[in-house]
C-alpha atoms as a PDB file:
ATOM      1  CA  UNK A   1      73.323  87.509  96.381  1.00  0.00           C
ATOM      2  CA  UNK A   2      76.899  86.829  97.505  1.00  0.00           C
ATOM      3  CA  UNK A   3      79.867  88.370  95.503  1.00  0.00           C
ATOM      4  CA  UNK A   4      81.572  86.310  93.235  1.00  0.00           C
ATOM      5  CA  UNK A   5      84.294  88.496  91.792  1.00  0.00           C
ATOM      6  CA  UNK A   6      86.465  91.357  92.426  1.00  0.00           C
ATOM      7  CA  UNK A   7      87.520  94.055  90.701  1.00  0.00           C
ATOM      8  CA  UNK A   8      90.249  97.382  91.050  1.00  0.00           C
ATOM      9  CA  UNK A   9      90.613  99.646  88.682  1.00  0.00           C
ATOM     10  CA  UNK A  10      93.096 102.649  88.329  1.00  0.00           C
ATOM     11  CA  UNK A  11      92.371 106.131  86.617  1.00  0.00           C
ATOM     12  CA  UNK A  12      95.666 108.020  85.591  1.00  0.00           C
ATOM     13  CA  UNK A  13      94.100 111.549  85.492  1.00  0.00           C
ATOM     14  CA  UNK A  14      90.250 112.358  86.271  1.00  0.00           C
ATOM     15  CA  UNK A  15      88.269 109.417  88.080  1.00  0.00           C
ATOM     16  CA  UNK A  16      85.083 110.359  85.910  1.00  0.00           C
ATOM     17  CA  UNK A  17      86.876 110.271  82.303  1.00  0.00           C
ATOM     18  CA  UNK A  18      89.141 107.339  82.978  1.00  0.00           C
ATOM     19  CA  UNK A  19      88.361 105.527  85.225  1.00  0.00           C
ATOM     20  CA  UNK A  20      85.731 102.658  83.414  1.00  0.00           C
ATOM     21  CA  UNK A  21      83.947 100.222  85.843  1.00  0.00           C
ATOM     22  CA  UNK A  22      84.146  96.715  84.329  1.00  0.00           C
ATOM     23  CA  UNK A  23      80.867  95.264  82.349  1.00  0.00           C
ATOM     24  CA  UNK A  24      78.288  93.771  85.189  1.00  0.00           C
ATOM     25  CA  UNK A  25      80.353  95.525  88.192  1.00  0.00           C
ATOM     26  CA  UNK A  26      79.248  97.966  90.625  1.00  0.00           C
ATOM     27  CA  UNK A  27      81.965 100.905  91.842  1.00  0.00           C
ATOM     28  CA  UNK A  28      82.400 101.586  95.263  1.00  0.00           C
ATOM     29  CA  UNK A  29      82.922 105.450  95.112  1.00  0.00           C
ATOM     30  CA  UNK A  30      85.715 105.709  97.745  1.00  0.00           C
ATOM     31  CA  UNK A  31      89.243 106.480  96.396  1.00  0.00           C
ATOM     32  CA  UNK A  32      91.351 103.352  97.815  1.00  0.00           C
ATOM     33  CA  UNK A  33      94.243 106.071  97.271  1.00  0.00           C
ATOM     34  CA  UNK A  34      92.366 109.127  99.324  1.00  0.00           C
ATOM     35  CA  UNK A  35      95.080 111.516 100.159  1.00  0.00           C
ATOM     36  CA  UNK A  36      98.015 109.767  98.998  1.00  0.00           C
ATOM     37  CA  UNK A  37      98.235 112.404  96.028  1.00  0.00           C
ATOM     38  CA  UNK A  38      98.150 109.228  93.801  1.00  0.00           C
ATOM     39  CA  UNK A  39      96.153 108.179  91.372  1.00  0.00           C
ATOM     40  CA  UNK A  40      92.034 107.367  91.839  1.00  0.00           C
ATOM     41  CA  UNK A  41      91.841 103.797  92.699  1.00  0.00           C
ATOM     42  CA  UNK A  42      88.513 101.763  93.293  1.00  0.00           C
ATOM     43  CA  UNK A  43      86.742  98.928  94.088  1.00  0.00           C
ATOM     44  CA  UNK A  44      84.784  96.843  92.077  1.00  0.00           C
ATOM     45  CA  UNK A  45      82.304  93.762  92.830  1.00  0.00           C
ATOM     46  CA  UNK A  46      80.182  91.589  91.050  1.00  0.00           C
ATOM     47  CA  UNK A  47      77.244  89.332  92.354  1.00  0.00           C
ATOM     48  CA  UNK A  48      76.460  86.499  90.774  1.00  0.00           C
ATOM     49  CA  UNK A  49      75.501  82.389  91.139  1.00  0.00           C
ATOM     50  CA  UNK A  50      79.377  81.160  90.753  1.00  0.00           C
ATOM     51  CA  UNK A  51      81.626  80.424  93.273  1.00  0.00           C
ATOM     52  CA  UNK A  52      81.961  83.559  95.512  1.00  0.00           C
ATOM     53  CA  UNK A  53      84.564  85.076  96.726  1.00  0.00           C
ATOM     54  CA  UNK A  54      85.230  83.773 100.481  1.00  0.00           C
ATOM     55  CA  UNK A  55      88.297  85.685 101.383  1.00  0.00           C
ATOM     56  CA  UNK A  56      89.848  89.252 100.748  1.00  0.00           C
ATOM     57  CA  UNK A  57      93.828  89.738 101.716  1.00  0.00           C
ATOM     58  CA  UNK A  58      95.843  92.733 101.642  1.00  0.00           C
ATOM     59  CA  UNK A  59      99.478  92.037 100.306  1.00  0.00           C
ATOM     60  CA  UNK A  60     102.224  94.781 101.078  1.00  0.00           C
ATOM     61  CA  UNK A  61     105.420  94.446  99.816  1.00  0.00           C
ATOM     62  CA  UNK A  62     108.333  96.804  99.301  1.00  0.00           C
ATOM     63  CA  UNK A  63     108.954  95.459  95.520  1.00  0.00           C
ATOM     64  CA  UNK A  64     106.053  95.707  92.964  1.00  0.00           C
ATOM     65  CA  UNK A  65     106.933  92.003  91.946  1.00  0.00           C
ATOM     66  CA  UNK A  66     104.593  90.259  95.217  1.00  0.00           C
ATOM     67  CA  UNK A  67     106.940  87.085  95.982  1.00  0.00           C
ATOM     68  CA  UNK A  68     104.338  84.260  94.920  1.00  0.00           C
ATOM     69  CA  UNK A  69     105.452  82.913  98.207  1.00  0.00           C
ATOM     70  CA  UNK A  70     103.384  86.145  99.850  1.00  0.00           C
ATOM     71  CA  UNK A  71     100.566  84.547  98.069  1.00  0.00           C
ATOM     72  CA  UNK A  72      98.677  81.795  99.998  1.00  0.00           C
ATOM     73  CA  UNK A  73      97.512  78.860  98.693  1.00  0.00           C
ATOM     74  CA  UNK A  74      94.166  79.462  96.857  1.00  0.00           C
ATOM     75  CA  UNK A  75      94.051  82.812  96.825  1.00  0.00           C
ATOM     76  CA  UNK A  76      94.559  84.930  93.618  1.00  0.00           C
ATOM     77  CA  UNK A  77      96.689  88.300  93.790  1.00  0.00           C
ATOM     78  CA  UNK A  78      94.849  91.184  91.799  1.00  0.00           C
ATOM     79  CA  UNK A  79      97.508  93.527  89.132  1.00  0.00           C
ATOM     80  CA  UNK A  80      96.494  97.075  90.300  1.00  0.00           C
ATOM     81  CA  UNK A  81      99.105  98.291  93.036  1.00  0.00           C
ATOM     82  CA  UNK A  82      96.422 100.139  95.799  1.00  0.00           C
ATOM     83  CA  UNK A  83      99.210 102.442  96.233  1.00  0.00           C
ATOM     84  CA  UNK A  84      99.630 103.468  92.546  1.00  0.00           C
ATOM     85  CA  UNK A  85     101.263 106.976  91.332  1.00  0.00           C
ATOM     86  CA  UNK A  86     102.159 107.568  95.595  1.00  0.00           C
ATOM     87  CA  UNK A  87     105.357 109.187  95.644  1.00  0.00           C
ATOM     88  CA  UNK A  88     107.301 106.398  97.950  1.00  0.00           C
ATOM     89  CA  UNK A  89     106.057 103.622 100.056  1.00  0.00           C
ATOM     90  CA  UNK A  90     105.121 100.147  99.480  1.00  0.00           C
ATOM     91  CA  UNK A  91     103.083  98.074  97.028  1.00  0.00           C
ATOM     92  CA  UNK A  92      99.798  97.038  98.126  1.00  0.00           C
ATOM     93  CA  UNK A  93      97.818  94.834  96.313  1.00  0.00           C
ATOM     94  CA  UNK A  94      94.709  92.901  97.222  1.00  0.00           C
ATOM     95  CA  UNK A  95      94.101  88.891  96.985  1.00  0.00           C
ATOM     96  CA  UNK A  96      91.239  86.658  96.713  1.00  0.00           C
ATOM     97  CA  UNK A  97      90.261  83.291  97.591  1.00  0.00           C
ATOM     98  CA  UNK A  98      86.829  81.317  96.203  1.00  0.00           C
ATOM     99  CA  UNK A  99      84.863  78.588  97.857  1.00  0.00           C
ATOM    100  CA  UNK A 100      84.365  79.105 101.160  1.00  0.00           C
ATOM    101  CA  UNK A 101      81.521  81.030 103.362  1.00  0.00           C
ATOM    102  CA  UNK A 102      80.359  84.058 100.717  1.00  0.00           C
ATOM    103  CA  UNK A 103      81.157  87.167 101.346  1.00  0.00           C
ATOM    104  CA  UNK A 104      78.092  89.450 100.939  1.00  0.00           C
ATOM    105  CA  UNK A 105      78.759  92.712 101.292  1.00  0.00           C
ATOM    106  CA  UNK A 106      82.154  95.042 100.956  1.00  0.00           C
ATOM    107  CA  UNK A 107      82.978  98.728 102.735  1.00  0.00           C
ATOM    108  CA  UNK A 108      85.224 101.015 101.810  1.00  0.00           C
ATOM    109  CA  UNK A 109      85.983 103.568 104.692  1.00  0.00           C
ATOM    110  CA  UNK A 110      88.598 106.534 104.808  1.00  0.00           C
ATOM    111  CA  UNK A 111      90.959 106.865 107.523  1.00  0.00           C
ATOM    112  CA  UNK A 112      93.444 109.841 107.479  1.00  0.00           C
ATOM    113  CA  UNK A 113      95.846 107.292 108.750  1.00  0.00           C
ATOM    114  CA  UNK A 114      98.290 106.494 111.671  1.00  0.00           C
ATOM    115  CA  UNK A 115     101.245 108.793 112.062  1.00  0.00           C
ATOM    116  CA  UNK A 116     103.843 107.917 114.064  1.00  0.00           C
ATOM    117  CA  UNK A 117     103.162 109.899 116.939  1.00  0.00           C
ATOM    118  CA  UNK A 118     100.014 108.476 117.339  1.00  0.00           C
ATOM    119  CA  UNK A 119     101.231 104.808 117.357  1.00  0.00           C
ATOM    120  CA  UNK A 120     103.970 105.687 119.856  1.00  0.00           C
ATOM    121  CA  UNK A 121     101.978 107.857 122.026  1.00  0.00           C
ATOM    122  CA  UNK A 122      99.602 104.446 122.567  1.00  0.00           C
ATOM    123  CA  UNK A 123     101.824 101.937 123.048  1.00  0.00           C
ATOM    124  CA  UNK A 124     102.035 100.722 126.928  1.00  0.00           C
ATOM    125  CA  UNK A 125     104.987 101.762 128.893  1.00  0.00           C
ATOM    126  CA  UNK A 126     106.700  98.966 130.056  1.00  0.00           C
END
């Protein structure tokens, strides 16, 4: 059955007490925020017969106000900030757009990240 809505949700303290998965969602049980020192952020999906959700977006601004003109056409910007309680950084915030090819199935996977000796040690010399 294809997913027709998204969800994130954002504990303050302790992702068991908190941190309240929506009526008729399931909780993917990665941290969105793993290792940021931030607050427990997660995932949330429901399956269903309406429209399903076609398209997922990542926005990242440096403002917590997403320009609407960041937002295409059709897709809908979700409230919690991905980033949330991270000392510094950007705003990230996920979109999604309806109506097209379902999507069926969503991962979550942890990456310790890119540093910036990584990304410059594989760039090509030119």
């Amino acid at each position: 059955m294809p997913i027709t809505d998204i969800a994130v949700i954002c504990s303050s303290i302790n992702p068991i007490d908190d941190c309240k998965t929506p009526d008729g969602f399931e909780r993917i049980p990665e941290d969105l925020n793993y290792g940021t020192g931030g607050r427990f952020v997660y995932l949330c999906f429901r399956r269903g017969s309406s429209a399903p959700v076609s398209e997922i977006a990542v926005l990242v601004s440096s403002t917590p106000d997403v320009d609407d003109t960041v937002v295409e056409d059709g897709f809908e910007k979700l409230p919690v900030n991905l980033n949330e309680g991270t000392p510094g950084g950007h705003f990230v915030f996920l979109a999604v757009r309806k109506g097209g090819p379902p999507i069926n199935d969503v991962i979550v996977m942890k990456s310790t990240g890119i540093h910036e000796d990584d990304a410059a040690r594989d760039k090509p010399t030119l």
